[in-house]
PDB file of N, CA and C in Angstrom:
ATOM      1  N   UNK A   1      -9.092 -15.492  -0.788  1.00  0.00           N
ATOM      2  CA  UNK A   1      -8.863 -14.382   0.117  1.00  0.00           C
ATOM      3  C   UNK A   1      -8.316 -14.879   1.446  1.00  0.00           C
ATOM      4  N   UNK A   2      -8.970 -16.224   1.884  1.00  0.00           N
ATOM      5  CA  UNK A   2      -8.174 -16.533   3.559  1.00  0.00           C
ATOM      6  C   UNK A   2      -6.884 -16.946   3.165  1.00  0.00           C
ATOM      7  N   UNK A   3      -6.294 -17.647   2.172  1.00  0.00           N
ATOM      8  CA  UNK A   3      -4.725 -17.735   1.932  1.00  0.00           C
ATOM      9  C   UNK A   3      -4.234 -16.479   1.797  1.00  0.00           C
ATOM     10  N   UNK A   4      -5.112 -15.286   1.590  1.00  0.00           N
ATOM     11  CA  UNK A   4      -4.233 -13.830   1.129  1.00  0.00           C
ATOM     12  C   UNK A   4      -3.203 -13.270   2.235  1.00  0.00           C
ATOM     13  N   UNK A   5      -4.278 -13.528   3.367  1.00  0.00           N
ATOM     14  CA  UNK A   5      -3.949 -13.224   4.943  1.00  0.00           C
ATOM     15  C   UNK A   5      -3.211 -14.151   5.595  1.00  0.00           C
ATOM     16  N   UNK A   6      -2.835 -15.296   5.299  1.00  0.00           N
ATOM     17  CA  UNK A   6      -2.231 -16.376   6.274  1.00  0.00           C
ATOM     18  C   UNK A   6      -0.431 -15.813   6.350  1.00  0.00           C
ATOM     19  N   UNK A   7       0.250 -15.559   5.338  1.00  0.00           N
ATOM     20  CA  UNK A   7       1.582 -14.885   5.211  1.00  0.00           C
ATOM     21  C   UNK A   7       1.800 -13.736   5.655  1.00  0.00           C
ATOM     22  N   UNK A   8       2.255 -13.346   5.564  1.00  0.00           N
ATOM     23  CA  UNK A   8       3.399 -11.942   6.100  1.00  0.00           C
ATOM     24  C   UNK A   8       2.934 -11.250   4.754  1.00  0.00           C
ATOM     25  N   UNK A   9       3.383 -12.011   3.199  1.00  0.00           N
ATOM     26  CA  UNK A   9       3.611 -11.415   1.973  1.00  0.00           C
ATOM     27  C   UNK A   9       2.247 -10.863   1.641  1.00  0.00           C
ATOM     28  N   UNK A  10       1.351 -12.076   1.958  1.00  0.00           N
ATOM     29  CA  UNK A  10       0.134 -12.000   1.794  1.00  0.00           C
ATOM     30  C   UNK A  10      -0.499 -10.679   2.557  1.00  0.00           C
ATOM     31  N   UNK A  11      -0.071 -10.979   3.730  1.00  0.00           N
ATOM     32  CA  UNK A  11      -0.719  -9.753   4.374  1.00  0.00           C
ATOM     33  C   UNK A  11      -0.558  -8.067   3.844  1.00  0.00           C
ATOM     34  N   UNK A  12       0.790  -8.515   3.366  1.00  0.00           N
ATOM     35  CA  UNK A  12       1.336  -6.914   3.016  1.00  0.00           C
ATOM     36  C   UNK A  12       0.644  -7.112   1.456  1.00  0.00           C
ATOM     37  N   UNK A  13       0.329  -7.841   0.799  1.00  0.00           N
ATOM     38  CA  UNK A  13      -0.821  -7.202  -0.054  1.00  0.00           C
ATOM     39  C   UNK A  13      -1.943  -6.500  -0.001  1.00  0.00           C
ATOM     40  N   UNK A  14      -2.312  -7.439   0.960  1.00  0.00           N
ATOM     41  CA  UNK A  14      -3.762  -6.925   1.885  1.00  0.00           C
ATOM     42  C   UNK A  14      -3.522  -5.187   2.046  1.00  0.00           C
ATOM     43  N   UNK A  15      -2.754  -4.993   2.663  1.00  0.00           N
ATOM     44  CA  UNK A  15      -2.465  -3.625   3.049  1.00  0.00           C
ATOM     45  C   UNK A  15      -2.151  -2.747   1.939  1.00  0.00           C
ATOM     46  N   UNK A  16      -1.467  -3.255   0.913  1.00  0.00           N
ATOM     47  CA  UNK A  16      -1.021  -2.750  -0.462  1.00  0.00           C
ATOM     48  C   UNK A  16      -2.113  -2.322  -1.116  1.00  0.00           C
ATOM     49  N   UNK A  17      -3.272  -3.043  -0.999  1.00  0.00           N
ATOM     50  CA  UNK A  17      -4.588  -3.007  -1.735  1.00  0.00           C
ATOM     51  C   UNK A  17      -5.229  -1.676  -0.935  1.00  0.00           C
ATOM     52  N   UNK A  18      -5.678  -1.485   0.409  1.00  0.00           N
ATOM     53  CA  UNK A  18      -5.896  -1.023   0.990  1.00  0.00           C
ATOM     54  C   UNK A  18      -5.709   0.877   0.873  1.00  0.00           C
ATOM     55  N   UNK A  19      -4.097   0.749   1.211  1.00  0.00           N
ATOM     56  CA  UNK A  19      -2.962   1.953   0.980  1.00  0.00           C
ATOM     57  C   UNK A  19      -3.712   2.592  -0.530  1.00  0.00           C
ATOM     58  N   UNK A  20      -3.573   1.417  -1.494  1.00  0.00           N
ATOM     59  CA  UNK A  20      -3.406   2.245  -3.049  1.00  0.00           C
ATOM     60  C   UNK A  20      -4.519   2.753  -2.683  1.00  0.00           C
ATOM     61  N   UNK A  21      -6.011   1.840  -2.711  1.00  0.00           N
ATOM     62  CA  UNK A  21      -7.190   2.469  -2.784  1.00  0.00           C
ATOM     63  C   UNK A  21      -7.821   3.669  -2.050  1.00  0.00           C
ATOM     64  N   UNK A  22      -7.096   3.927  -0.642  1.00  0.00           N
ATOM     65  CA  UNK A  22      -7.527   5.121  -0.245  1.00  0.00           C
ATOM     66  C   UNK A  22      -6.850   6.593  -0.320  1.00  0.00           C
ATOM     67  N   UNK A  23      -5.386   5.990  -1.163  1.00  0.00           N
ATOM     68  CA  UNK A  23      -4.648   7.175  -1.749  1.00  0.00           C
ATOM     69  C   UNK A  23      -5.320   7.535  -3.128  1.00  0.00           C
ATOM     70  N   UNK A  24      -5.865   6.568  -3.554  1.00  0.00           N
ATOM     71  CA  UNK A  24      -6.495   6.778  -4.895  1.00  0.00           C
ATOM     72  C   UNK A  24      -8.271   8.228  -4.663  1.00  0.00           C
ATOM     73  N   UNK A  25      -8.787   7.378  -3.315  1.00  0.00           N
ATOM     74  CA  UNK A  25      -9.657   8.227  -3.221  1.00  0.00           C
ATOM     75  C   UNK A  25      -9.908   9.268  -2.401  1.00  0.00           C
ATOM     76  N   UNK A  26      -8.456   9.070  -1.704  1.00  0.00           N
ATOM     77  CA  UNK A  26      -8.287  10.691  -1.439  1.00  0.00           C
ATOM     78  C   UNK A  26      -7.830  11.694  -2.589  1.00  0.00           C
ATOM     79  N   UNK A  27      -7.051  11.286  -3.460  1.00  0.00           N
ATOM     80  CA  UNK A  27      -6.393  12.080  -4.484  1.00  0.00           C
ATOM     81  C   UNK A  27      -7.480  12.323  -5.546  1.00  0.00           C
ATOM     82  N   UNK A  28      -8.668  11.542  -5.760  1.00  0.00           N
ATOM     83  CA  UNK A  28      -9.186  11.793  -7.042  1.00  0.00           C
ATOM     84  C   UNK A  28     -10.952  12.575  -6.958  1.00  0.00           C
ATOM     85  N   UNK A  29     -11.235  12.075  -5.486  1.00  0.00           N
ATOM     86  CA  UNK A  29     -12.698  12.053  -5.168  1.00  0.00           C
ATOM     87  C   UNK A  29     -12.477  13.448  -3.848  1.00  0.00           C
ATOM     88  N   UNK A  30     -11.724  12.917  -3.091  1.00  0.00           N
ATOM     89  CA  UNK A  30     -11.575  13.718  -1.855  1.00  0.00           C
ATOM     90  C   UNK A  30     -11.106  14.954  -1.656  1.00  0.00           C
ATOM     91  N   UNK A  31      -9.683  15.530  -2.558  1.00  0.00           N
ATOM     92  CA  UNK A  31      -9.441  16.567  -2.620  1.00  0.00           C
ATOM     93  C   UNK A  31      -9.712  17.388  -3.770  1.00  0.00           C
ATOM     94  N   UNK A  32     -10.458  16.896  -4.872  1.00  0.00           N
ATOM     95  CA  UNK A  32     -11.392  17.979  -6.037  1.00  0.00           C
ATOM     96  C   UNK A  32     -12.619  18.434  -4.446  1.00  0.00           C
ATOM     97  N   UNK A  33     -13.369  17.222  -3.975  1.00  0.00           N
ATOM     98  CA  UNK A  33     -14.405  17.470  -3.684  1.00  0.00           C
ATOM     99  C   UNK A  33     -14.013  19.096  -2.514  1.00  0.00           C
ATOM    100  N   UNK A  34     -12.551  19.233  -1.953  1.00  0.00           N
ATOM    101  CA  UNK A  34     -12.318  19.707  -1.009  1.00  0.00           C
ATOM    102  C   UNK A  34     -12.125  20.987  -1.710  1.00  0.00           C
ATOM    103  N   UNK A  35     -11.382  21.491  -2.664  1.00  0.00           N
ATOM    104  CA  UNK A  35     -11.160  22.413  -3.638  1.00  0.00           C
ATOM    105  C   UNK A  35     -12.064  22.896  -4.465  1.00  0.00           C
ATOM    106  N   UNK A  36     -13.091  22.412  -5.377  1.00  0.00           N
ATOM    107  CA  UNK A  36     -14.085  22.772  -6.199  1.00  0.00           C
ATOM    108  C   UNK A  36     -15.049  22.812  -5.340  1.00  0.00           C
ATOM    109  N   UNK A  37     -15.413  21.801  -4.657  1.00  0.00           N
ATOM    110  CA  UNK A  37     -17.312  22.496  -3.534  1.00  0.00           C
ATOM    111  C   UNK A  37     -17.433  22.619  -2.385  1.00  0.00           C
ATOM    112  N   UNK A  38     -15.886  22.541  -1.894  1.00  0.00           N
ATOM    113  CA  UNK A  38     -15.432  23.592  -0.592  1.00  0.00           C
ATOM    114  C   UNK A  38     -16.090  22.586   0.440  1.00  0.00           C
ATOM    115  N   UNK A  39     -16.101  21.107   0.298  1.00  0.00           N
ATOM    116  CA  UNK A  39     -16.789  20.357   1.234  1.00  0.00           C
ATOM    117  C   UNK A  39     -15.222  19.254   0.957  1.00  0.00           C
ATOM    118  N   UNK A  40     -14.490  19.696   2.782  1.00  0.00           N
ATOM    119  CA  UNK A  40     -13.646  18.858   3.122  1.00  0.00           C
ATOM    120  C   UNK A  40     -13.895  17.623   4.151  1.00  0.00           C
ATOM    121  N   UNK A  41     -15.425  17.064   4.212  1.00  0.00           N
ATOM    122  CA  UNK A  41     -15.483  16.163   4.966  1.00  0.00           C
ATOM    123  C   UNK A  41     -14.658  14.992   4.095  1.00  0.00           C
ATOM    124  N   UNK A  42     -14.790  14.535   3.517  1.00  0.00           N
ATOM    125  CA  UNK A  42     -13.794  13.042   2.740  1.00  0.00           C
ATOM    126  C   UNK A  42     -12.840  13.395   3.383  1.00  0.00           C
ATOM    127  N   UNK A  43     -11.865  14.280   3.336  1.00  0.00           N
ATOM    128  CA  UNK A  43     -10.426  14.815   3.519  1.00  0.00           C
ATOM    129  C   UNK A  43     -10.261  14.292   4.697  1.00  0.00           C
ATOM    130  N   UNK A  44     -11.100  15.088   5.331  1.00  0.00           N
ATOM    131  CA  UNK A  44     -11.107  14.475   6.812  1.00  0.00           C
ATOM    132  C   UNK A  44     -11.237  13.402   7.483  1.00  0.00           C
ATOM    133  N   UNK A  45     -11.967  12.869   6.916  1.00  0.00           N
ATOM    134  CA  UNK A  45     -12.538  11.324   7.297  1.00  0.00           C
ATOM    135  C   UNK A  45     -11.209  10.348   6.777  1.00  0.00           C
ATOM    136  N   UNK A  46     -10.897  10.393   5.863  1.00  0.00           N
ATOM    137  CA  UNK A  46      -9.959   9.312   4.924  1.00  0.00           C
ATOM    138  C   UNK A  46      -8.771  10.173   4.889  1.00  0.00           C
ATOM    139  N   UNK A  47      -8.499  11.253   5.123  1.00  0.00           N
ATOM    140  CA  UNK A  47      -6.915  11.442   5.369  1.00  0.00           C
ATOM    141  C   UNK A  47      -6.348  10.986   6.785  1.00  0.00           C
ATOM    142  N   UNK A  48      -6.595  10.786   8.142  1.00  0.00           N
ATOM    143  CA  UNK A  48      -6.138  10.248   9.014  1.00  0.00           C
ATOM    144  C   UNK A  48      -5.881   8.519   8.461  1.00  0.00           C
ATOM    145  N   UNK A  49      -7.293   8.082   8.464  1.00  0.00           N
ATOM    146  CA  UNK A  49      -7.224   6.691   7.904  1.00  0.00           C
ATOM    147  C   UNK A  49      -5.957   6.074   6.742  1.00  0.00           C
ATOM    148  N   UNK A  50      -5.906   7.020   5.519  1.00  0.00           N
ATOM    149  CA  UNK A  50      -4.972   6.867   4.766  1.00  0.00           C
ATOM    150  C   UNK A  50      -3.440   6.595   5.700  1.00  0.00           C
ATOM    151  N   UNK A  51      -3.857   7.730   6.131  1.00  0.00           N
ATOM    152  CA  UNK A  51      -2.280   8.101   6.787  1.00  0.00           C
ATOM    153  C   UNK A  51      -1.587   6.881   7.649  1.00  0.00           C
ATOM    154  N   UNK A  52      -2.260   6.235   8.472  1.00  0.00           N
ATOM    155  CA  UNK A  52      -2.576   5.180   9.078  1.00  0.00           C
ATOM    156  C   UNK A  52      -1.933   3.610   8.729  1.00  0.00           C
ATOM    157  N   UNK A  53      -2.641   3.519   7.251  1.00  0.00           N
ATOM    158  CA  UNK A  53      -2.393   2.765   6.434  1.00  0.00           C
ATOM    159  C   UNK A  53      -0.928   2.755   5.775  1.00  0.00           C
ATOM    160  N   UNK A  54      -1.089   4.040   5.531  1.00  0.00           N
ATOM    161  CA  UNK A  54       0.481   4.193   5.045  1.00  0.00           C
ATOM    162  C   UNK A  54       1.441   3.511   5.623  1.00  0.00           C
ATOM    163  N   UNK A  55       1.722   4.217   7.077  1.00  0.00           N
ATOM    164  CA  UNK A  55       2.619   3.953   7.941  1.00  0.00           C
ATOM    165  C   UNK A  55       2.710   2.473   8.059  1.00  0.00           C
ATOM    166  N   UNK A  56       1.323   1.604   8.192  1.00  0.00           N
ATOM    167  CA  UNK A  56       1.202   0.743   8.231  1.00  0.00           C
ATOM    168  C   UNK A  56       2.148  -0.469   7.345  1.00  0.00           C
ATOM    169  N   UNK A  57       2.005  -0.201   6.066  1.00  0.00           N
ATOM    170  CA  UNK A  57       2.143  -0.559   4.627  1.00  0.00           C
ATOM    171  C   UNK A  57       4.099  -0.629   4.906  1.00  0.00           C
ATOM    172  N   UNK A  58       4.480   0.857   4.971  1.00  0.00           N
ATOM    173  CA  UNK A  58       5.985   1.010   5.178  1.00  0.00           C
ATOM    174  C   UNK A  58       6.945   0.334   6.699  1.00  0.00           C
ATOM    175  N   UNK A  59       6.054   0.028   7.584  1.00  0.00           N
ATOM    176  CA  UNK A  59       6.296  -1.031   8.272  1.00  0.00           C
ATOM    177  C   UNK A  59       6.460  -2.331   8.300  1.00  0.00           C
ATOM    178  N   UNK A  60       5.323  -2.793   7.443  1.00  0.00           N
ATOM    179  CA  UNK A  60       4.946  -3.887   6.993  1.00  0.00           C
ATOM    180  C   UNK A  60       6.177  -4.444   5.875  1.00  0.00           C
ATOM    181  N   UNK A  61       6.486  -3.574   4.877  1.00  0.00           N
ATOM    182  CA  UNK A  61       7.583  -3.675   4.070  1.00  0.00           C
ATOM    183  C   UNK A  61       8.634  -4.283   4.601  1.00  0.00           C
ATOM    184  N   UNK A  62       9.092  -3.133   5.617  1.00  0.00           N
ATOM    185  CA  UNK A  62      10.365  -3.421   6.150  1.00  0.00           C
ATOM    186  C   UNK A  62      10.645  -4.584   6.832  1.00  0.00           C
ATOM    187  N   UNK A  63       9.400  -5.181   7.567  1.00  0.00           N
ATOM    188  CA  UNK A  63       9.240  -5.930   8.228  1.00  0.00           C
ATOM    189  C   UNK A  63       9.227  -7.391   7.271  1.00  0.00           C
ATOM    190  N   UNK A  64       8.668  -7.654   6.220  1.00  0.00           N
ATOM    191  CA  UNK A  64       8.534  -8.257   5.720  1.00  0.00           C
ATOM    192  C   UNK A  64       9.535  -8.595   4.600  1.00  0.00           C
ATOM    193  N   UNK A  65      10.499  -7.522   4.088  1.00  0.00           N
ATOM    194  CA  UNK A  65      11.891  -7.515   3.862  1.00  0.00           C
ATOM    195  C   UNK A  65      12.902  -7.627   4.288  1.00  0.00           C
ATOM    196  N   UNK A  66      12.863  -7.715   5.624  1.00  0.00           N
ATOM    197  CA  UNK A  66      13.854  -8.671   6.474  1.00  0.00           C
ATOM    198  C   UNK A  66      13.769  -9.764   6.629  1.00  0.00           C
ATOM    199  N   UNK A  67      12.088 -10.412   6.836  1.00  0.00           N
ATOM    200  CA  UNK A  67      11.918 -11.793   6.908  1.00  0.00           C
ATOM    201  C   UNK A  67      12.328 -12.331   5.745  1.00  0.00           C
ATOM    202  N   UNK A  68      11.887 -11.744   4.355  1.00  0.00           N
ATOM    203  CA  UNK A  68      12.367 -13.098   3.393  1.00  0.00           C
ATOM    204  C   UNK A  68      13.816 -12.637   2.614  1.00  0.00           C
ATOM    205  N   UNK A  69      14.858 -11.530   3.760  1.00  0.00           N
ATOM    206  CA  UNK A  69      15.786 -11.663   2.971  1.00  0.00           C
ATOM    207  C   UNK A  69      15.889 -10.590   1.823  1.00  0.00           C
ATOM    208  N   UNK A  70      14.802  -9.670   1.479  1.00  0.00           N
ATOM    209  CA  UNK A  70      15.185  -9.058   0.464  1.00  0.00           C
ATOM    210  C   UNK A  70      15.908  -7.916   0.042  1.00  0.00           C
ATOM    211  N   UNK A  71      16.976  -7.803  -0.822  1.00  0.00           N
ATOM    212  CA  UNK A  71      17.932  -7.530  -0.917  1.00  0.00           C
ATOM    213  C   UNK A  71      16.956  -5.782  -1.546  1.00  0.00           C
ATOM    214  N   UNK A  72      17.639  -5.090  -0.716  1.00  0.00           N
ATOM    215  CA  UNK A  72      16.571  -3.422  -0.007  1.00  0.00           C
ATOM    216  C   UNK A  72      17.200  -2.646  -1.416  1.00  0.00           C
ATOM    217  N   UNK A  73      18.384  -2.949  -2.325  1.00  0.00           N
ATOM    218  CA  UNK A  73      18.398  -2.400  -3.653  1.00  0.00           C
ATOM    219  C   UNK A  73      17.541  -3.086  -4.822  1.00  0.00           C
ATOM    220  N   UNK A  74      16.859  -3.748  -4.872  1.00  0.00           N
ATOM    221  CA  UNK A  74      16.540  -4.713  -5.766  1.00  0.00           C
ATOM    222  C   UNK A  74      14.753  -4.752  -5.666  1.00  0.00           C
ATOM    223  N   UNK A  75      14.286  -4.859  -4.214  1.00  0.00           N
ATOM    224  CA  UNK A  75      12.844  -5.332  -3.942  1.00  0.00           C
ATOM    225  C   UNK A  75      12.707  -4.113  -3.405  1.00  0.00           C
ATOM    226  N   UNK A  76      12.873  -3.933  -2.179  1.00  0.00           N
ATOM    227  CA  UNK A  76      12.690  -3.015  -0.731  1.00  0.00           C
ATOM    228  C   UNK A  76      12.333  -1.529  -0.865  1.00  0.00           C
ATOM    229  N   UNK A  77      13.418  -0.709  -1.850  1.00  0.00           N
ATOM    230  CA  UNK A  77      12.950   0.436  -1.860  1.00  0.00           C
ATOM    231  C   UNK A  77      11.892   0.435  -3.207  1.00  0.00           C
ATOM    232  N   UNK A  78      11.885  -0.288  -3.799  1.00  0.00           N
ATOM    233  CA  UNK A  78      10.479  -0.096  -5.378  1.00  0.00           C
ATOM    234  C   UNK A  78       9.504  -0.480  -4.627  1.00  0.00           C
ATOM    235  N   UNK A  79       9.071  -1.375  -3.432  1.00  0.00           N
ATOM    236  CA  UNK A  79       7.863  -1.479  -2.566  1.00  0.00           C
ATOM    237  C   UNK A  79       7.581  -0.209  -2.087  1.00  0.00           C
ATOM    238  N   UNK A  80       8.339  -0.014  -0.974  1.00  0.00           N
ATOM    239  CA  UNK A  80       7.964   1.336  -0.404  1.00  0.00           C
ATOM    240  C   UNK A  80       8.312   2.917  -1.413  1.00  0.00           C
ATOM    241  N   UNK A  81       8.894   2.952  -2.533  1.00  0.00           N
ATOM    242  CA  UNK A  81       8.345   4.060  -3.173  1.00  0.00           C
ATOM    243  C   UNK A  81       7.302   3.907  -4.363  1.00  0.00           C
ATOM    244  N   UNK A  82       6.472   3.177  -4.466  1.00  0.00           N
ATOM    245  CA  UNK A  82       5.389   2.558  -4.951  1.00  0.00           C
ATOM    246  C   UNK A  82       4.348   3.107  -3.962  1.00  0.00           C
ATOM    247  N   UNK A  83       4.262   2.899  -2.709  1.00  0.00           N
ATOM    248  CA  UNK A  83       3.154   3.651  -1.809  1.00  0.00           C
ATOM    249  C   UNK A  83       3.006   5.018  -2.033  1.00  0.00           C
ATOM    250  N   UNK A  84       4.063   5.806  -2.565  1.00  0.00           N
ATOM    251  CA  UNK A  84       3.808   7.494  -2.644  1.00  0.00           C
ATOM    252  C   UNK A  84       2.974   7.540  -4.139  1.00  0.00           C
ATOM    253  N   UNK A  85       3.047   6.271  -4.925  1.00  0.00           N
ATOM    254  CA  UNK A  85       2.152   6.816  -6.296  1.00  0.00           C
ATOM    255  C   UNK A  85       1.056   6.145  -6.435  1.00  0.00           C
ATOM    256  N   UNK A  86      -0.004   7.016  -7.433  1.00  0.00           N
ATOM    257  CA  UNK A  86      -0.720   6.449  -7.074  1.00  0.00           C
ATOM    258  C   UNK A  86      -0.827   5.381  -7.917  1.00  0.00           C
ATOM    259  N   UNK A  87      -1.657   4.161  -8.008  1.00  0.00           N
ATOM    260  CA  UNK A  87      -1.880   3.075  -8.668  1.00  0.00           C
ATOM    261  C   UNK A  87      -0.618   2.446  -8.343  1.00  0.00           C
ATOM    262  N   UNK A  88       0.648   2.883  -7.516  1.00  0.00           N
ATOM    263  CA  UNK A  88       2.197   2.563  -7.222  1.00  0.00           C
ATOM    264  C   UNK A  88       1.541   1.218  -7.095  1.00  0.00           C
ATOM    265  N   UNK A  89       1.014   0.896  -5.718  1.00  0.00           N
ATOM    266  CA  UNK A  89       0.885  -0.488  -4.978  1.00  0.00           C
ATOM    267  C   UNK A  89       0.207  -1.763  -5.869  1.00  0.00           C
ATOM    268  N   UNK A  90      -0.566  -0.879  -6.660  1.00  0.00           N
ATOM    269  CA  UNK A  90      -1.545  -2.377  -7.555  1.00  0.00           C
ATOM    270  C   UNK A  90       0.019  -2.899  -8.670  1.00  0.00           C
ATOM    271  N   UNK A  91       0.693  -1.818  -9.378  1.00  0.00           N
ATOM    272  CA  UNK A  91       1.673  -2.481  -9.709  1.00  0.00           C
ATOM    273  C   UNK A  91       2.892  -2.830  -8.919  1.00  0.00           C
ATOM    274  N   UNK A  92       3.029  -2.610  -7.986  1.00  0.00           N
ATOM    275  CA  UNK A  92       4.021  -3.459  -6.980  1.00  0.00           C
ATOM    276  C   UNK A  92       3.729  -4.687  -6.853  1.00  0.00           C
ATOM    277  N   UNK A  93       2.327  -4.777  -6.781  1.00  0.00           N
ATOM    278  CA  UNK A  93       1.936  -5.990  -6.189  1.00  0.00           C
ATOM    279  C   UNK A  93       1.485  -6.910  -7.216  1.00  0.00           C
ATOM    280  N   UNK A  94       1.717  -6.289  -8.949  1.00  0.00           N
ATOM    281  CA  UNK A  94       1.117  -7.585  -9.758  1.00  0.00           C
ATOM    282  C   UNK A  94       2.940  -7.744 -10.016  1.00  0.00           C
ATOM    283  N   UNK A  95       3.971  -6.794 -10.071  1.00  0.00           N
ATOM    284  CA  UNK A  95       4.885  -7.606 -10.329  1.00  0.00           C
ATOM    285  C   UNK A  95       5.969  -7.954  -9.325  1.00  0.00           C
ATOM    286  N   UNK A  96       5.703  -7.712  -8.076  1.00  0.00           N
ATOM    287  CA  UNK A  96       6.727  -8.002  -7.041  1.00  0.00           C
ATOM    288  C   UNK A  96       6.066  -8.848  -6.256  1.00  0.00           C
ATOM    289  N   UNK A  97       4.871  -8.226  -5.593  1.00  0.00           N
ATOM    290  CA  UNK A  97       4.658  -8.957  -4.323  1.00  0.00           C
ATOM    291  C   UNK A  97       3.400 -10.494  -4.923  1.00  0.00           C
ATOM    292  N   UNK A  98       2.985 -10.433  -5.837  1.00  0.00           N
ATOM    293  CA  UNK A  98       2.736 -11.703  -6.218  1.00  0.00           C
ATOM    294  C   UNK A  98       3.464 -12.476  -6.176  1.00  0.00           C
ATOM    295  N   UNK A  99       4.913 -12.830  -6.943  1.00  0.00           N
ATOM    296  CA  UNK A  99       5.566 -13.767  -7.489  1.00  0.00           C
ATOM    297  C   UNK A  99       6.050 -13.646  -6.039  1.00  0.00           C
ATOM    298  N   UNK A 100       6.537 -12.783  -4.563  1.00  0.00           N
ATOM    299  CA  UNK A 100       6.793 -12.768  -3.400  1.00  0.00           C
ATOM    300  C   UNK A 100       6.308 -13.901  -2.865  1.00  0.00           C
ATOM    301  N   UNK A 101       4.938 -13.805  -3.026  1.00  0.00           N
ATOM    302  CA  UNK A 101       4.132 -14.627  -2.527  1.00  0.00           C
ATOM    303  C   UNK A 101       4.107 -16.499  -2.679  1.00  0.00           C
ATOM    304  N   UNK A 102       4.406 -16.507  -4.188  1.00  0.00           N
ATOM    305  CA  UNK A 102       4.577 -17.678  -4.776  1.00  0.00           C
ATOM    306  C   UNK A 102       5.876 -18.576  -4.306  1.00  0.00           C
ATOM    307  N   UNK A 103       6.820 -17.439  -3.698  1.00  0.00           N
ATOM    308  CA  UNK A 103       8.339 -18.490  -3.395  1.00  0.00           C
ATOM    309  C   UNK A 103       8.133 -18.851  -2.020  1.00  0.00           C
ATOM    310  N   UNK A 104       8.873 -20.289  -1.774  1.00  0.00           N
ATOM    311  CA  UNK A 104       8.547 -20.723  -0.257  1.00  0.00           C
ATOM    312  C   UNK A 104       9.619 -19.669   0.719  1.00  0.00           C
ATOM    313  N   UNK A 105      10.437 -18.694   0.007  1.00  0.00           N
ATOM    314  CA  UNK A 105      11.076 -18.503   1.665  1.00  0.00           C
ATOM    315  C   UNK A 105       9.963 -17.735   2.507  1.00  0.00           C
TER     316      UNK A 105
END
């Protein structure tokens, strides 16, 4: 986990992990709970936060797709439209941003 964080690539996993999981539990836990028992505290609590993250995540991309060069038809936009789905980021990140991780640029 402390090598996860030392990179840029690394980091934007970190965040990848992050992003999926609280889009995951806003979408699956948070908005039934908001619709079926009329209790929108989750929503509330973890939709700013999500939101947050997001932005975060699509910054981070861009940012991190300039540093190593990546060519924005090929890598760049399947990262950042991977954040709008859900489970998008866990597979971004077992087949992009891993092997990202593994090259020295």
């Amino acid at each position: 986990m402390n090598n996860l964080i030392k990179t840029p690539v690394g980091r934007l996993r970190l965040v990848g992990y992050l992003e999926g999981t609280s889009l995951i539990l806003l979408l699956f836990i948070g908005v039934p709970l908001k619709y079926y028992s009329n209790n929108p505290a989750l929503v509330k609590t973890l939709g700013p936060v999500h939101g947050l993250l997001f932005l975060y995540f699509v910054i981070s991309t861009l940012s991190v797709g300039v540093e190593q060069n990546w060519k924005f038809r090929q890598i760049t936009w399947k990262v950042l439209i991977a954040c709008m789905i859900p489970f998008g980021t866990f597979y971004i990140d077992y087949y992009i941003l891993k092997q990202a991780a593994k090259s020295p640029n």
